[in-house]
Protein backbone atom coordinates (compact mmCIF):
# COMPACT_ATOMS: atom_id res chain seq x y z
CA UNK A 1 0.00 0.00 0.00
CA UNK A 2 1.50 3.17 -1.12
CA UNK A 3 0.69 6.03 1.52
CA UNK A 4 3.47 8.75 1.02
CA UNK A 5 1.50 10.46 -2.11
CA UNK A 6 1.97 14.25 -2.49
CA UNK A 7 -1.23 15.50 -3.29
CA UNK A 8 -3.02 19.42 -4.37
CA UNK A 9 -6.91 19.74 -4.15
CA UNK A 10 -7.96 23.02 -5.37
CA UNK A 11 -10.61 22.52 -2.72
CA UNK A 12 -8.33 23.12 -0.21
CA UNK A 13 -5.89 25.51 -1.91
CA UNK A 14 -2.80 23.68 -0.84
CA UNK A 15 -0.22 20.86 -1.05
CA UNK A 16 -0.27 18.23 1.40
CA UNK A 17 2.49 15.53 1.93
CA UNK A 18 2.98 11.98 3.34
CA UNK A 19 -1.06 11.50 2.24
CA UNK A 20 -2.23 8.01 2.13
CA UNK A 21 -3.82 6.79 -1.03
CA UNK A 22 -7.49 6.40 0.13
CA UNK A 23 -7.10 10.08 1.36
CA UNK A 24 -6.45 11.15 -2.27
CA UNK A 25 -9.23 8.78 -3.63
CA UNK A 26 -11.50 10.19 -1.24
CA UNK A 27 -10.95 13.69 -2.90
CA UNK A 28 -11.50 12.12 -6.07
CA UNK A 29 -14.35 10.64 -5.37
CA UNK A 30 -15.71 14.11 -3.91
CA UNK A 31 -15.06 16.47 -7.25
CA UNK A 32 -18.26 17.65 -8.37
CA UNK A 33 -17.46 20.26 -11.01
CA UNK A 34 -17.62 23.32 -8.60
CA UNK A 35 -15.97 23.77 -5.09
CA UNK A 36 -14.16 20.82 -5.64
CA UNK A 37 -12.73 19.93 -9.18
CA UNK A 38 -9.03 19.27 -9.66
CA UNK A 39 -6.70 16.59 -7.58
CA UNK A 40 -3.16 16.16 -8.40
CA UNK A 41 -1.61 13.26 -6.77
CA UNK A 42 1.96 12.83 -7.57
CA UNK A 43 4.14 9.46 -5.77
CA UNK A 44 8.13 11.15 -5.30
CA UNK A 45 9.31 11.54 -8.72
CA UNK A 46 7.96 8.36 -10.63
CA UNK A 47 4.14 8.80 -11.71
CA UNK A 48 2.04 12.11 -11.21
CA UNK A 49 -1.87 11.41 -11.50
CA UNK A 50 -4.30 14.06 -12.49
CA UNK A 51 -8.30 14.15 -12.25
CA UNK A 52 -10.35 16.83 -13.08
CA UNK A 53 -13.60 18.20 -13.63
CA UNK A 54 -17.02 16.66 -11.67
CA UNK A 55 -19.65 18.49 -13.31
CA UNK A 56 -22.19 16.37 -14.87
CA UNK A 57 -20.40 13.39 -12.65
CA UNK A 58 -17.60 13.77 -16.22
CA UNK A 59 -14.07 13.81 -14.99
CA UNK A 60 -10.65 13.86 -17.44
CA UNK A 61 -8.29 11.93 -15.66
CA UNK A 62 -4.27 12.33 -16.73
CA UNK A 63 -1.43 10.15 -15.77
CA UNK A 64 2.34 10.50 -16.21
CA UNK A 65 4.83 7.94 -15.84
CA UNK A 66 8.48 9.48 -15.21
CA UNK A 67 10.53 6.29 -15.70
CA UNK A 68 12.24 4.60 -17.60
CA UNK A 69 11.07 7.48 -19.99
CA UNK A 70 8.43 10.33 -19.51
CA UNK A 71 4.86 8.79 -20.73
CA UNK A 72 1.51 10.67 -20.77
CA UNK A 73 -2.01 9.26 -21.01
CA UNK A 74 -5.24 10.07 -21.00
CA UNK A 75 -7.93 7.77 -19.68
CA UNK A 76 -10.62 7.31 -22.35
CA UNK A 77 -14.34 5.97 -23.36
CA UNK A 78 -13.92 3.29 -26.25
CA UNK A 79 -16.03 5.32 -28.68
CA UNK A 80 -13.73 8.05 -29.88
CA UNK A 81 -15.43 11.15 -31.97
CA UNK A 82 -14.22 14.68 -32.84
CA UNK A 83 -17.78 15.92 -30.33
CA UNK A 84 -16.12 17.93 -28.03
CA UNK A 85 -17.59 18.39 -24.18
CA UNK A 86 -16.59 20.85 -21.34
CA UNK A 87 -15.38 20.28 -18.14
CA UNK A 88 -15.31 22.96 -15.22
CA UNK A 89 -11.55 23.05 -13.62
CA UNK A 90 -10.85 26.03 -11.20
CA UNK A 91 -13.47 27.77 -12.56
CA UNK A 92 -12.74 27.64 -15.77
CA UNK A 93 -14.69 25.61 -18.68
CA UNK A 94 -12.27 23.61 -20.65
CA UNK A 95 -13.00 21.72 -23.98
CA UNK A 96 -11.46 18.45 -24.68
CA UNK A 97 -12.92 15.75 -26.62
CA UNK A 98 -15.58 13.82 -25.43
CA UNK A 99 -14.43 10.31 -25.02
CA UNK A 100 -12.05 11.64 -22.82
CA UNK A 101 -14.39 12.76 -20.05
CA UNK A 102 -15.33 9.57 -18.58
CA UNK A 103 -17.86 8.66 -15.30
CA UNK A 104 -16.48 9.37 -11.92
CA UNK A 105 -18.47 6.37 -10.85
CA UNK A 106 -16.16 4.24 -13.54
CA UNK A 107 -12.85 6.32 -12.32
CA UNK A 108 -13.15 5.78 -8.73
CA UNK A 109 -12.74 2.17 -8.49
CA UNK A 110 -9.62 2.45 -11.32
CA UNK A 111 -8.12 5.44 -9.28
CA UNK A 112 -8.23 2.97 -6.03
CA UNK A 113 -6.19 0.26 -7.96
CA UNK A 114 -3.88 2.87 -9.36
CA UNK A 115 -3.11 4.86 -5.80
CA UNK A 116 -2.20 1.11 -4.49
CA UNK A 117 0.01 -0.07 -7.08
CA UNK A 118 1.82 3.36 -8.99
CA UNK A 119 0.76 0.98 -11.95
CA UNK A 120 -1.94 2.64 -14.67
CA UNK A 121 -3.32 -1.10 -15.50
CA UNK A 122 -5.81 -1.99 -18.59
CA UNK A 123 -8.85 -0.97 -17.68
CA UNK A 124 -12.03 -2.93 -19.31
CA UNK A 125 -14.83 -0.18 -20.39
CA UNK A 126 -11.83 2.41 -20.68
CA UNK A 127 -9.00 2.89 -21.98
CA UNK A 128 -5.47 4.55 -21.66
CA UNK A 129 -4.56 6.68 -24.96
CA UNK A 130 -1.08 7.76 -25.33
CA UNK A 131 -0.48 11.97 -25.40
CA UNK A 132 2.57 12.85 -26.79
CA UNK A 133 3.62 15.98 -25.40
């Protein structure tokens, strides 16, 4: 069980150290696309985790792998369209395509397995696309 995360909540406006990694899925679990709509987890200097948005229960979750090489992904919806959708993230609304904002209900149970292991696994109803940056 990892439980040294580093993790930022714009609900609380700060970063917080040495969290455990239901702590962090229990802010996940609690963005709802207004007070509460960006967690960024990151474990020492290997993988960062990103989930963001809420509103309409749509999140856009990001994760980063730091070694052996830098790798970026985006968790995504099989069905992928040019339809783009909004999300709400520190007040802001920002477009990104549609696949890619998935069900919290669907990202909560993945983000539990993920905070445990530091490992991104294969999902079955999503998926992890590659972003090259």
């Amino acid at each position: 069980m990892l439980n040294d995360w580093r993790m930022y909540t714009d609900g609380s406006g700060m970063e917080q150290k040495h969290v455990a990694w239901h702590e962090v899925l229990k802010e996940i679990a609690q963005l709802d696309g207004v007070t509460r709509t960006l967690v960024h987890a990151a474990y020492g200097d290997h993988v960062d985790l990103v989930v963001a948005g809420g509103n309409n229960g749509k999140v856009l979750v990001q994760w980063k792998e730091h070694e052996p090489v830098e790798q970026h992904f985006v968790l995504a919806a099989d069905k992928q369209s040019a339809v783009m959708s909004t999300l709400v993230i520190e007040g802001s609304e920002v477009a990104f395509p549609l696949s890619w904002c998935v069900p919290l209900e669907q990202v909560v149970p993945l983000c539990g397995d993920l905070l445990r292991s530091c490992e991104k696994g294969e999902p079955t109803e999503l998926e992890w696309l590659p972003v090259e940056m």
